[in-house]
Protein backbone atom coordinates (compact mmCIF):
# COMPACT_ATOMS: atom_id res chain seq x y z
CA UNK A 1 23.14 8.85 5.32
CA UNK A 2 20.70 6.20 4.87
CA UNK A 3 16.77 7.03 5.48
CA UNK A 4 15.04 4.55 7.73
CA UNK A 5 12.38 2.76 5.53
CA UNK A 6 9.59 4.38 6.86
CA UNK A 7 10.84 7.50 5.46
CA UNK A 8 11.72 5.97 2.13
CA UNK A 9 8.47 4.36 1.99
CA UNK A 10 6.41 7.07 2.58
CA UNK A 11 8.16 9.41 0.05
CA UNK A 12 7.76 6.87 -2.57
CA UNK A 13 4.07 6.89 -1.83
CA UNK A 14 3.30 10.65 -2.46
CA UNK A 15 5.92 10.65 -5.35
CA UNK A 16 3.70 7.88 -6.97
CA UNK A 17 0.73 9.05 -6.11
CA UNK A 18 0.87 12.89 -6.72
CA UNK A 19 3.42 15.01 -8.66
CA UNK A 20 4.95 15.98 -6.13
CA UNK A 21 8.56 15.34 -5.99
CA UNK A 22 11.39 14.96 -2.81
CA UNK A 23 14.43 15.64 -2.87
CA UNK A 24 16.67 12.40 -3.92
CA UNK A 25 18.02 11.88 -0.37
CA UNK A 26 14.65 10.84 1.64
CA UNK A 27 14.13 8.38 -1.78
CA UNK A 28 14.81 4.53 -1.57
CA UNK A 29 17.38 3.18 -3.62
CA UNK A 30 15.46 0.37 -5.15
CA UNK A 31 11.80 1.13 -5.76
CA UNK A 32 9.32 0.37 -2.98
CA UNK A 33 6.85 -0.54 -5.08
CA UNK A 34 4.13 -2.63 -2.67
CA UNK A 35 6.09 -2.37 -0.04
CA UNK A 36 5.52 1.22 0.41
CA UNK A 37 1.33 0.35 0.26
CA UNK A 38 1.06 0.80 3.92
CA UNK A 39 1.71 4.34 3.44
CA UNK A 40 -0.74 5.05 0.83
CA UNK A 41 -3.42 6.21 3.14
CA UNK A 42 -0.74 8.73 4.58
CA UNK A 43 0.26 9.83 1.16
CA UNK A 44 -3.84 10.80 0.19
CA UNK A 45 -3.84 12.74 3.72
CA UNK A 46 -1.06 14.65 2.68
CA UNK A 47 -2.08 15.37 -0.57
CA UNK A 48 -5.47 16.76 0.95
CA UNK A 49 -4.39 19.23 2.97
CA UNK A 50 -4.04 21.80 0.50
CA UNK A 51 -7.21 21.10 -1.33
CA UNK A 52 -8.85 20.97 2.65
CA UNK A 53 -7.66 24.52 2.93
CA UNK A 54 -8.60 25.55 -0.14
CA UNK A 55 -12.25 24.44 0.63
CA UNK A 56 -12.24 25.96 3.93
CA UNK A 57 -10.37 29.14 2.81
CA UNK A 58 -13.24 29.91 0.03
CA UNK A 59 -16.19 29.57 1.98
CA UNK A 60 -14.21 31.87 4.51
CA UNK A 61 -13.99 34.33 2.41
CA UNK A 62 -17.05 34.54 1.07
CA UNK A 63 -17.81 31.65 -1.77
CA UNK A 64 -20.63 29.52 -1.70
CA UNK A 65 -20.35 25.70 -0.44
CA UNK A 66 -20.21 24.22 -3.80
CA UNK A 67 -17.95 26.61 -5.73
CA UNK A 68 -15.26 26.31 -2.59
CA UNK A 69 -15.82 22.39 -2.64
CA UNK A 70 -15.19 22.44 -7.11
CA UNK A 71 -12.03 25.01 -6.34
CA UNK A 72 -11.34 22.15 -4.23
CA UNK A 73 -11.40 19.23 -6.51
CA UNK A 74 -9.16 21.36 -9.02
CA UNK A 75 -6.59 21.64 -6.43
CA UNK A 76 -6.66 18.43 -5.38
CA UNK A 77 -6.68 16.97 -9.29
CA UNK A 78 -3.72 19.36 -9.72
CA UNK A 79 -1.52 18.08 -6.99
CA UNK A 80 -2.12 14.73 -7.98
CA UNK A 81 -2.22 14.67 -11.29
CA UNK A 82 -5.95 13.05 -11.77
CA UNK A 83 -3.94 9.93 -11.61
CA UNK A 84 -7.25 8.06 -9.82
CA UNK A 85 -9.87 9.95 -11.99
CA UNK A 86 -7.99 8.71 -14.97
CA UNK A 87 -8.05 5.07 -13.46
CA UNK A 88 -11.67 5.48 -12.83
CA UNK A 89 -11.88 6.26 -16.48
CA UNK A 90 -10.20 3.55 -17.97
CA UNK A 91 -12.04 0.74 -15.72
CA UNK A 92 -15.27 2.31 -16.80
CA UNK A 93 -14.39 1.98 -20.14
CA UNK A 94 -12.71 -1.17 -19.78
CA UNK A 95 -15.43 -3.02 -17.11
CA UNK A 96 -18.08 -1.94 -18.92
CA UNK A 97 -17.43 -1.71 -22.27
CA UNK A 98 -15.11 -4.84 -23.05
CA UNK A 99 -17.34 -7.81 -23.87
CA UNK A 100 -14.48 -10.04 -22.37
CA UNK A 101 -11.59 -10.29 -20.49
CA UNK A 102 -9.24 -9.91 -23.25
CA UNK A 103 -11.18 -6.93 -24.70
CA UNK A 104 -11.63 -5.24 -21.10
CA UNK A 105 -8.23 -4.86 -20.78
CA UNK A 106 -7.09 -4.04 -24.38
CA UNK A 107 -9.58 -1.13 -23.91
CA UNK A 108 -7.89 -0.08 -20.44
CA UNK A 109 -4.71 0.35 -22.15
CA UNK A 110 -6.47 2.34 -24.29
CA UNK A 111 -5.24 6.24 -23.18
CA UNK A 112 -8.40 7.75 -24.75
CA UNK A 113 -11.91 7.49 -22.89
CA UNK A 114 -15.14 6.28 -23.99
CA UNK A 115 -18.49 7.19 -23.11
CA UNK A 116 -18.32 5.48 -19.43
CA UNK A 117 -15.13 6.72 -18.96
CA UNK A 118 -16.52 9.83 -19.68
CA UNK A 119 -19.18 9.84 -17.50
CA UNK A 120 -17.74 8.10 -14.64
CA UNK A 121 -15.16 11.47 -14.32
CA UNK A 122 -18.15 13.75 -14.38
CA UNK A 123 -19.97 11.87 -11.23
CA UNK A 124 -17.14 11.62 -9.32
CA UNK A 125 -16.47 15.19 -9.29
CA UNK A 126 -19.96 16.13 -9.06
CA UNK A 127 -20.32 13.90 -6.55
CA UNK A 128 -17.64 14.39 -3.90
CA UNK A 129 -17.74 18.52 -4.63
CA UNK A 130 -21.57 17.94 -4.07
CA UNK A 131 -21.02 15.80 -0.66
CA UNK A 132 -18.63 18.31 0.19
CA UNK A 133 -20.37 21.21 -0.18
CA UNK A 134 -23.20 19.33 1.74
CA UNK A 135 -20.63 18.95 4.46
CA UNK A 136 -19.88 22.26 5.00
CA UNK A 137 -23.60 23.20 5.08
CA UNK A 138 -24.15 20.81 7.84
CA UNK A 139 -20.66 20.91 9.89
CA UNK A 140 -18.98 24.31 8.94
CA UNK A 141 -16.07 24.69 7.06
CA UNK A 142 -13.31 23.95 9.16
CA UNK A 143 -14.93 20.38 10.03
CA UNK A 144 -16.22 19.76 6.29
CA UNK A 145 -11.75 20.29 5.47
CA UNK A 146 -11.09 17.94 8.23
CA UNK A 147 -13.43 15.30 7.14
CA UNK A 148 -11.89 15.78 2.98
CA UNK A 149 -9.12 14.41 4.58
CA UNK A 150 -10.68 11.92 6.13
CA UNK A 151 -12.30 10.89 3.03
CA UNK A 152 -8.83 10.28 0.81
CA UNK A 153 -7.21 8.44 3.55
CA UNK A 154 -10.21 5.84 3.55
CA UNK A 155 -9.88 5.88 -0.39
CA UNK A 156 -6.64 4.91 -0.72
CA UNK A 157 -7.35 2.10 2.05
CA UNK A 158 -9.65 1.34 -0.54
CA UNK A 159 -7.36 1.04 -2.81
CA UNK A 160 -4.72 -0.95 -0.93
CA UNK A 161 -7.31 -3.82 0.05
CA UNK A 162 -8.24 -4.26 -3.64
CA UNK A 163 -4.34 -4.70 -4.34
CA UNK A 164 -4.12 -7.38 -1.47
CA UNK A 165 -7.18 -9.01 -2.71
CA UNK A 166 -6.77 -9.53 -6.19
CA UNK A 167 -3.75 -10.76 -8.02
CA UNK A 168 -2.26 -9.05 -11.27
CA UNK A 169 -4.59 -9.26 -14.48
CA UNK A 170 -1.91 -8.94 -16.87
CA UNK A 171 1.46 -10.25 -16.07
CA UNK A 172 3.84 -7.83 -17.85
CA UNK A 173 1.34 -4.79 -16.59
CA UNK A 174 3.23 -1.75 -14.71
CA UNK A 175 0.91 -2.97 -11.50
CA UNK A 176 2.61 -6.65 -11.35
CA UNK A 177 5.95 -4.84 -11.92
CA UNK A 178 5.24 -3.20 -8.47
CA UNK A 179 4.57 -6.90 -6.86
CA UNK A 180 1.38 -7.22 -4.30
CA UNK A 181 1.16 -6.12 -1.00
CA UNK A 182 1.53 -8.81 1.88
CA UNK A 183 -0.83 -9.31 4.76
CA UNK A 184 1.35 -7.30 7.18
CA UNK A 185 1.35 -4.42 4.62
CA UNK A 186 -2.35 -4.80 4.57
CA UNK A 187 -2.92 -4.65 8.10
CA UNK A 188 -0.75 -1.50 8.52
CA UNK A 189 -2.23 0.26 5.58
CA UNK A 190 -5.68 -0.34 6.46
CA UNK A 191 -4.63 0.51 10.68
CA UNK A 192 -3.68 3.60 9.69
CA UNK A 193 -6.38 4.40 7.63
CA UNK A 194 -8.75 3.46 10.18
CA UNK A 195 -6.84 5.62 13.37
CA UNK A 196 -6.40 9.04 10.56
CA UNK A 197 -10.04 8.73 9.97
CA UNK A 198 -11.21 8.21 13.67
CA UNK A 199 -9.00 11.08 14.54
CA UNK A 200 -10.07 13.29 11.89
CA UNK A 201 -13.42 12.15 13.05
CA UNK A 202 -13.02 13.20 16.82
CA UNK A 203 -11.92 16.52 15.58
CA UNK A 204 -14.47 17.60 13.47
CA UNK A 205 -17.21 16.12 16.00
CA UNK A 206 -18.59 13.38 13.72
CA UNK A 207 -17.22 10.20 15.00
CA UNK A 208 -19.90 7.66 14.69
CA UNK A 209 -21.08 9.05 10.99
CA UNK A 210 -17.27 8.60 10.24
CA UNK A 211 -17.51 5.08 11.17
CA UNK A 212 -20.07 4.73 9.30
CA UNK A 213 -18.73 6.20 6.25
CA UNK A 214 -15.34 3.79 6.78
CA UNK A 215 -18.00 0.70 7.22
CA UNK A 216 -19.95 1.55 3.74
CA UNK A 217 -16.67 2.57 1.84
CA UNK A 218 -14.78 -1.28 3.04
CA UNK A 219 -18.73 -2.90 1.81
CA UNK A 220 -18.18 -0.86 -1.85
CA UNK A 221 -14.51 -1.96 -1.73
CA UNK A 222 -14.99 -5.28 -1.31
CA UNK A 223 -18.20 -5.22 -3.64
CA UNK A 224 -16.29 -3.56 -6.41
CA UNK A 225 -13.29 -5.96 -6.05
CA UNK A 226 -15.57 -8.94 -6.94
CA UNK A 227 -16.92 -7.61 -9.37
CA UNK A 228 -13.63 -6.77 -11.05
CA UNK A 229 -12.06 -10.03 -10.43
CA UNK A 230 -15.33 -11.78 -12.01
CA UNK A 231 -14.93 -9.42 -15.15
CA UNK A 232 -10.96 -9.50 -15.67
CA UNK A 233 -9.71 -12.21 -13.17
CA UNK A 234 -7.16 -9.41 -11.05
CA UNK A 235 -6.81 -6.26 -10.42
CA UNK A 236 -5.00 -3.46 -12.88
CA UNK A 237 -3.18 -0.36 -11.82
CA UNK A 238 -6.86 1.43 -13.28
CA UNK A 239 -8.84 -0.68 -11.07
CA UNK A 240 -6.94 0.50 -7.81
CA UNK A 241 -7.55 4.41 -9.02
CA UNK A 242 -11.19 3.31 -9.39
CA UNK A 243 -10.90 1.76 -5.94
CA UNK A 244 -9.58 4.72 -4.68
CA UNK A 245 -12.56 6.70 -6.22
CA UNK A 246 -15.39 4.78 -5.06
CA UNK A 247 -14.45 4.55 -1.72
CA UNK A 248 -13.74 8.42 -1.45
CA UNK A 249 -17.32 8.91 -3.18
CA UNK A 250 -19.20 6.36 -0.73
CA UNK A 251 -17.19 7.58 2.46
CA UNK A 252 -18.04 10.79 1.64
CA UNK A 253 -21.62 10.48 0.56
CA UNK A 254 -22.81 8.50 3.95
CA UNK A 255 -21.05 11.42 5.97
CA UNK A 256 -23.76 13.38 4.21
CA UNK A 257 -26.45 10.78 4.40
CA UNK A 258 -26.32 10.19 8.17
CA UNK A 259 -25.47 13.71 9.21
């Protein structure tokens, strides 16, 4: 029986995007590649929820904000394989460290990570466990899990826009095997995003902060995509991780900011 492509599309998204993996029969027979982008923001949702009830579950039981919100980030790291925190890496590295185009992206193939690569790892988790430890101070638990969510849905939007945006740096790379993303794509991707978020927003009473938060997070996205296309001329499969990243880490941070 064949799965409509909705289906298909949205399995290949959380098989390439965590470590999960589905059964063969809800699988495409041809990869999706960029067609499948408009689930992305679907895919991080999914992949939150455990890591949403982890947080919640630990400060229910007792933990303190920040140690539930770092049990958090290893769950979430585990289920998908730090496949954006190594992209993070990498463009650090590579952005900032490669005194050219050419060099930038030799060094992003480069699996081991330098000094910015390094330290770009350690603020993101420091960052998002601190934001969400902030967010359970100031919401409660339950709210502060709904709002995780929240926050990897936008990400990946993130992450999608960049990929519409910019084309391929390298031509034989892994992220121009898996084509670009089309405007339609891009609208859905970045519709959904916007309605999970809102939702997630109405739910855990914070609407107009979560606007905010999606407002901030498109700004970085945008910001960060220039600055990438200025340094390398297109976008790598490490710059979309980054992408990811730094919208998660903005969306989350003015949450806390105009709590």
């Amino acid at each position: 029986m064949k799965m409509p492509f909705f289906i298909t599309d949205l399995a290949s998204a959380v098989t390439f995007l965590t470590r999960v993996r589905l059964p063969g029969l809800v699988m495409a027979d041809i990869p999706a590649g960029a067609r499948a982008a408009w689930a992305y923001p679907l895919a991080g949702a999914i992949a939150t929820i455990a890591p949403a009830i982890a947080l919640a579950g630990f400060v229910w039981i007792g933990a303190s904000p920040l140690i539930a919100a770092l049990i958090a980030m290893l769950v979430s790291i585990m289920i998908c394989g730090g496949l954006h925190e190594d992209g993070l890496a990498d463009a650090a590295d590579g952005l900032f460290g490669g005194r050219d185009r050419e060099k930038a992206l030799s060094i992003m193939k480069d699996s081991h990570s330098g000094v910015f690569g390094v330290t770009a790892i350690v603020l993101s988790l420091l960052l998002r466990a601190a934001a969400l430890a902030a967010l359970v101070t100031q919401y409660g638990p339950l709210p502060a899990a709904l709002l995780f969510v929240a926050a990897a849905t936008a990400g990946r939007g993130c992450l999608v826009l960049q990929w519409y945006i910019l084309p391929a740096a390298r031509r034989e790379g892994a992220a121009a095997a898996m084509g670009r993303p089309g405007i339609r794509t891009t609208a859905a991707a970045e519709a959904i995003a916007l309605v999970s978020c809102v939702a997630l927003g109405i739910a855990a009473h914070t609407l107009s902060p979560v606007l905010a938060g999606l407002a901030f997070a498109a700004v970085a996205s945008l910001l960060f995509a220039a600055f990438v296309n200025r340094r390398i001329a297109g976008h790598t499969g490490d710059t979309l991780g980054a992408a990811a990243q730094i919208g998660e880490i903005v969306f989350l941070l003015t949450l806390v900011i105009a709590a």
